[in-house]
C-alpha atoms as a PDB file:
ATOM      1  CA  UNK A   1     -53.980 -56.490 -21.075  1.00  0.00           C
ATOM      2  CA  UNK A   2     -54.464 -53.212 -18.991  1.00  0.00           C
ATOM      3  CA  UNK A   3     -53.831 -55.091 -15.881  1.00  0.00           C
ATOM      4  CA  UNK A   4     -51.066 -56.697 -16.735  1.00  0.00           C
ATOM      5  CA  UNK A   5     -49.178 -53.427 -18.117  1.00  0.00           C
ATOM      6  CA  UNK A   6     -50.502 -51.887 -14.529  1.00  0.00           C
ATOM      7  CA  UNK A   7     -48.298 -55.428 -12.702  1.00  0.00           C
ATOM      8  CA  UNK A   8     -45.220 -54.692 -14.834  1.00  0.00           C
ATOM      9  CA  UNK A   9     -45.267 -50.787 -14.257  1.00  0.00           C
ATOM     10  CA  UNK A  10     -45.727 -51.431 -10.268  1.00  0.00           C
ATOM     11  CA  UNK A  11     -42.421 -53.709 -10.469  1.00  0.00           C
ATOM     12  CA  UNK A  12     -40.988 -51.146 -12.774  1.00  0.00           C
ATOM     13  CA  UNK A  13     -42.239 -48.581 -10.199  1.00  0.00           C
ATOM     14  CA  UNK A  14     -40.823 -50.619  -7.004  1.00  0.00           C
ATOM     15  CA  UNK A  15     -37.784 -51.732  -9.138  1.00  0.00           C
ATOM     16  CA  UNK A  16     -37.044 -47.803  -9.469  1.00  0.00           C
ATOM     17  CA  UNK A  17     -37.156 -47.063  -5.801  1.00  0.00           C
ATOM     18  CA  UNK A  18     -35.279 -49.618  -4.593  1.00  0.00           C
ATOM     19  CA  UNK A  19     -32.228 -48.159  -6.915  1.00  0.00           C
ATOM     20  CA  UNK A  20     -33.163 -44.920  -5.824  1.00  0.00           C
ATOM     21  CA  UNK A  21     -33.166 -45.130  -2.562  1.00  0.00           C
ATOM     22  CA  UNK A  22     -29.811 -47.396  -2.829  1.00  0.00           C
ATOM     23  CA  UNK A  23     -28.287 -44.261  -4.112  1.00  0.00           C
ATOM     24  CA  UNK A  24     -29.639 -42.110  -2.016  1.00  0.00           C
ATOM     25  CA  UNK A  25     -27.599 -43.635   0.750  1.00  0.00           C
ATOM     26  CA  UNK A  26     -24.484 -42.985  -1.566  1.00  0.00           C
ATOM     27  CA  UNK A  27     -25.360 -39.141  -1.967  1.00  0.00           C
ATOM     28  CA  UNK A  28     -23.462 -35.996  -1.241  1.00  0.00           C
ATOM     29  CA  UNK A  29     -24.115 -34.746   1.889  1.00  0.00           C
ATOM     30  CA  UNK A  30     -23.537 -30.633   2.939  1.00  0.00           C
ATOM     31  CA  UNK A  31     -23.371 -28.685   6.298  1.00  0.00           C
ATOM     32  CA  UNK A  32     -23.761 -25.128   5.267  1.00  0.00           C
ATOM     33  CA  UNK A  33     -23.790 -22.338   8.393  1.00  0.00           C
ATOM     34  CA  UNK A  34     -24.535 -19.163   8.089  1.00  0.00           C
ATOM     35  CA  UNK A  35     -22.875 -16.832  10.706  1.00  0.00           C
ATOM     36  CA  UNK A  36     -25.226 -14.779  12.944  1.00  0.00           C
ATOM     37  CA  UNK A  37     -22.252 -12.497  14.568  1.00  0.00           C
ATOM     38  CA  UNK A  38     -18.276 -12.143  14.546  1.00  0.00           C
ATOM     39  CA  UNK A  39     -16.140 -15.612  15.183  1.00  0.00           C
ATOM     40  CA  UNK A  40     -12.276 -15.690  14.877  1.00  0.00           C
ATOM     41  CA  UNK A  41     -10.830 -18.388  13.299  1.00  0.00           C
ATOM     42  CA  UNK A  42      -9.259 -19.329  16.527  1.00  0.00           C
ATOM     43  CA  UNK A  43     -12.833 -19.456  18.146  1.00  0.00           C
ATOM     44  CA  UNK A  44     -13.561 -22.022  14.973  1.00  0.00           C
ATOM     45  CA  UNK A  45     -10.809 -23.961  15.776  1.00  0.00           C
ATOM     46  CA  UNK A  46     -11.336 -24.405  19.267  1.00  0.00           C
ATOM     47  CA  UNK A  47     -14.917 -25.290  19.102  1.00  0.00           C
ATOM     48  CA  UNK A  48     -14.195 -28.095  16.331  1.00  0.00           C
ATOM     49  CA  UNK A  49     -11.523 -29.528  18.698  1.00  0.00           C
ATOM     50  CA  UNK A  50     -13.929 -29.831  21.517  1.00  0.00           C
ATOM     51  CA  UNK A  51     -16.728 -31.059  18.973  1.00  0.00           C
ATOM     52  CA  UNK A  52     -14.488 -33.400  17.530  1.00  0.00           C
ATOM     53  CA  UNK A  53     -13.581 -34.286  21.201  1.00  0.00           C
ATOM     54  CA  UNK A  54     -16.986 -34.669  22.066  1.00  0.00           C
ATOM     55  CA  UNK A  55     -18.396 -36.929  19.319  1.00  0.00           C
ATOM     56  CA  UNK A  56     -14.978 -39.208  18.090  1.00  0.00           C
ATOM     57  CA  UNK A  57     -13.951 -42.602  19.730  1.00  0.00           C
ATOM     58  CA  UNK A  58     -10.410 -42.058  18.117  1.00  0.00           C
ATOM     59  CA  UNK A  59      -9.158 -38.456  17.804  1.00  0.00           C
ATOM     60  CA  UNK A  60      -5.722 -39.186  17.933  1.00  0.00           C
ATOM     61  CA  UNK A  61      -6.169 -41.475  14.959  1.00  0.00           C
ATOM     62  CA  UNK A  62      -7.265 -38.398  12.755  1.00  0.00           C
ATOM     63  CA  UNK A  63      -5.276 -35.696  14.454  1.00  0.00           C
ATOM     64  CA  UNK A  64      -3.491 -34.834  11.171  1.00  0.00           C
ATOM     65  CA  UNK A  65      -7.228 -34.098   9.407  1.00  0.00           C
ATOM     66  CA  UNK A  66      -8.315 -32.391  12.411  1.00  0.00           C
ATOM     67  CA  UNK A  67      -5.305 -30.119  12.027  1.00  0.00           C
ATOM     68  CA  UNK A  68      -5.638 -29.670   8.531  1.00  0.00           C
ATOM     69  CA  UNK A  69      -9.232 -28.717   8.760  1.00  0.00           C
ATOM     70  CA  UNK A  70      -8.524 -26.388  11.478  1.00  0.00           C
ATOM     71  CA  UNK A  71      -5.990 -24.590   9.487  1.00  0.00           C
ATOM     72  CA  UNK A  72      -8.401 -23.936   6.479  1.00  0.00           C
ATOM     73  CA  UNK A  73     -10.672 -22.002   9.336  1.00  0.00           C
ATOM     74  CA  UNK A  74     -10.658 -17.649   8.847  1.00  0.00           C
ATOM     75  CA  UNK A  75     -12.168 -15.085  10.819  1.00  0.00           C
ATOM     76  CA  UNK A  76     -15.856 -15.117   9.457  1.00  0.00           C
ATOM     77  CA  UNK A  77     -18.336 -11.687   9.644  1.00  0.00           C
ATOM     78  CA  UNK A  78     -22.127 -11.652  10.151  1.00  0.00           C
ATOM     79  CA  UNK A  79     -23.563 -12.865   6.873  1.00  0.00           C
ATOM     80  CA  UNK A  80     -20.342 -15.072   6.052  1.00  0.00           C
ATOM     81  CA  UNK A  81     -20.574 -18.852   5.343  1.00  0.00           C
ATOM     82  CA  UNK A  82     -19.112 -22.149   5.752  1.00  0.00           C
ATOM     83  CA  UNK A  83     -19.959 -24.793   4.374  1.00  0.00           C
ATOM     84  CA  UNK A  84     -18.555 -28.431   4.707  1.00  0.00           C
ATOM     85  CA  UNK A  85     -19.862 -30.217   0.945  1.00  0.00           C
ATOM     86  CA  UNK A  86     -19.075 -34.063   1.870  1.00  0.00           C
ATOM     87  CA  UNK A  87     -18.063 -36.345  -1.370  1.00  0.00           C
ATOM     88  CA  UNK A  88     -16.842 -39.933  -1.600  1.00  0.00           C
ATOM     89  CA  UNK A  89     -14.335 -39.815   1.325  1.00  0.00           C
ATOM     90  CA  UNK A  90     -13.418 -36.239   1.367  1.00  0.00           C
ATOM     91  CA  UNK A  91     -14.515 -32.837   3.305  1.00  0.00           C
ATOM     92  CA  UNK A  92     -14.154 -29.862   0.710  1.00  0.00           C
ATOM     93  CA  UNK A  93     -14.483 -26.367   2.990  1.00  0.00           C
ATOM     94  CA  UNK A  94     -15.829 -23.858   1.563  1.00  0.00           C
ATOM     95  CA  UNK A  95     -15.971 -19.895   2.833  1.00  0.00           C
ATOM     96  CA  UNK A  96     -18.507 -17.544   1.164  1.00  0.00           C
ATOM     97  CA  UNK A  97     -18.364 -20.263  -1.706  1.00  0.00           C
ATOM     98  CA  UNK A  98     -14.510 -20.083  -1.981  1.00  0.00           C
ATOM     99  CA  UNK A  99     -13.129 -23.483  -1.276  1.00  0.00           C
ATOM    100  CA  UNK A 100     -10.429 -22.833   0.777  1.00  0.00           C
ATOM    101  CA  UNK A 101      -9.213 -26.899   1.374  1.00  0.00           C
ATOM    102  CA  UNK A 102     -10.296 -30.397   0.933  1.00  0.00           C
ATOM    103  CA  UNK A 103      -9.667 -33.097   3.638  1.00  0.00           C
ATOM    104  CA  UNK A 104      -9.393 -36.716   2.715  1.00  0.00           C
ATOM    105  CA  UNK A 105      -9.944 -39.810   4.796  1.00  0.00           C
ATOM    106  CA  UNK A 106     -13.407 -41.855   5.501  1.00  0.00           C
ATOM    107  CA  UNK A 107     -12.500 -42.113   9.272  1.00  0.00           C
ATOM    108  CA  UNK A 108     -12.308 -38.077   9.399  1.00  0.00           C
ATOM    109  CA  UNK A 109     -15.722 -37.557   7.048  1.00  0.00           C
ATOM    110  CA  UNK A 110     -17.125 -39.878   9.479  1.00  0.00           C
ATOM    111  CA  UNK A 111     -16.252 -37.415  12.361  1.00  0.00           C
ATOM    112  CA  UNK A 112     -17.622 -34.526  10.812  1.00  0.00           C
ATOM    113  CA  UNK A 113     -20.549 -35.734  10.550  1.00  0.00           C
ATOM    114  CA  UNK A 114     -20.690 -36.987  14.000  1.00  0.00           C
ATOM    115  CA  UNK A 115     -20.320 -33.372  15.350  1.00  0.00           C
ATOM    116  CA  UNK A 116     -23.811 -33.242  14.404  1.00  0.00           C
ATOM    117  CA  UNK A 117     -25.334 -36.399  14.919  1.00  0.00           C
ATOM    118  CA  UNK A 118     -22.943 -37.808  17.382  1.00  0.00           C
ATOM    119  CA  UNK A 119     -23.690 -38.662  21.155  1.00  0.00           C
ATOM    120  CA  UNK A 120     -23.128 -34.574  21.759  1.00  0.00           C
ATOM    121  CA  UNK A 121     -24.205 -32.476  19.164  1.00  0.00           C
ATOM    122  CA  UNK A 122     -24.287 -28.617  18.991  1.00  0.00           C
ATOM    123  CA  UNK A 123     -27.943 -28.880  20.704  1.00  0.00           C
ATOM    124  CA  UNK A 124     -30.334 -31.802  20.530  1.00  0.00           C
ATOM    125  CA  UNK A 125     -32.533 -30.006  18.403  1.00  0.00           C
ATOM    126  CA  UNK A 126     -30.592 -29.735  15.694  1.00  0.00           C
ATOM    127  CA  UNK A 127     -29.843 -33.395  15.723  1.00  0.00           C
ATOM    128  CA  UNK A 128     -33.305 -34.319  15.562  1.00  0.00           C
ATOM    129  CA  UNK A 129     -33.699 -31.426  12.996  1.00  0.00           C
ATOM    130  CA  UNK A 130     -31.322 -32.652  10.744  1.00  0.00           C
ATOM    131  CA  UNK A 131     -32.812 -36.408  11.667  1.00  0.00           C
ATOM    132  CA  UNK A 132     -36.073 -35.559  11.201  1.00  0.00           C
ATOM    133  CA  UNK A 133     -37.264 -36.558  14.153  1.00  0.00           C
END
């Protein structure tokens, strides 16, 4: 009897992960960065459009979301935070935990993320960081 509670709990078991790890594909996802000296929110905005640049086959078709998450950019301070929280098909922006504006539209979350994992990333090594590679 043992062994066959020990056959049901390992389907049980391999049951569970497969649902877990279904999910886990569907999870939340969050970019926080923590600011290390002075950047205006012009110096954001600029380095978004050249990431977005960078690491998007079709800017132009997202140009309004780029602009919109561009305009929710401030001045940050040593110590100050961003962080990007991404849900379903919105980017919420958050600064110092304030969320300042939320960005709808799969094609633009899809962008976001590829400023990180795209084809030119901020540095490799934080691609294969965030990879685990």
């Amino acid at each position: 009897m043992i062994a066959d509670l020990s056959t049901v709990f390992d389907v049980a078991l391999a049951g569970l992960l497969a649902v877990m790890i279904f999910y886990a594909v569907r999870l939340n996802k969050r970019i926080a960065m923590l600011f290390v000296h002075n950047v205006t929110a012009k110096e954001l905005s600029n380095g978004w459009e050249e990431a977005f640049e960078d690491n998007t086959k079709d800017v132009a078709g997202i140009k309004d979301e780029i602009a919109k998450f561009n305009a929710s950019m401030r001045d940050v301070k040593k110590g100050d935070s961003i962080v990007l929280d991404f849900s379903g098909d919105t980017v919420d922006v958050l600064i110092n935990d304030t969320r300042i504006d939320s960005v709808t539209g799969k094609a633009f979350q899809q962008a976001a993320l590829a400023i990180w994992l795209g084809p030119k990333p901020p540095n490799d090594a934080l691609k294969k960081g965030i990879l685990a590679r």
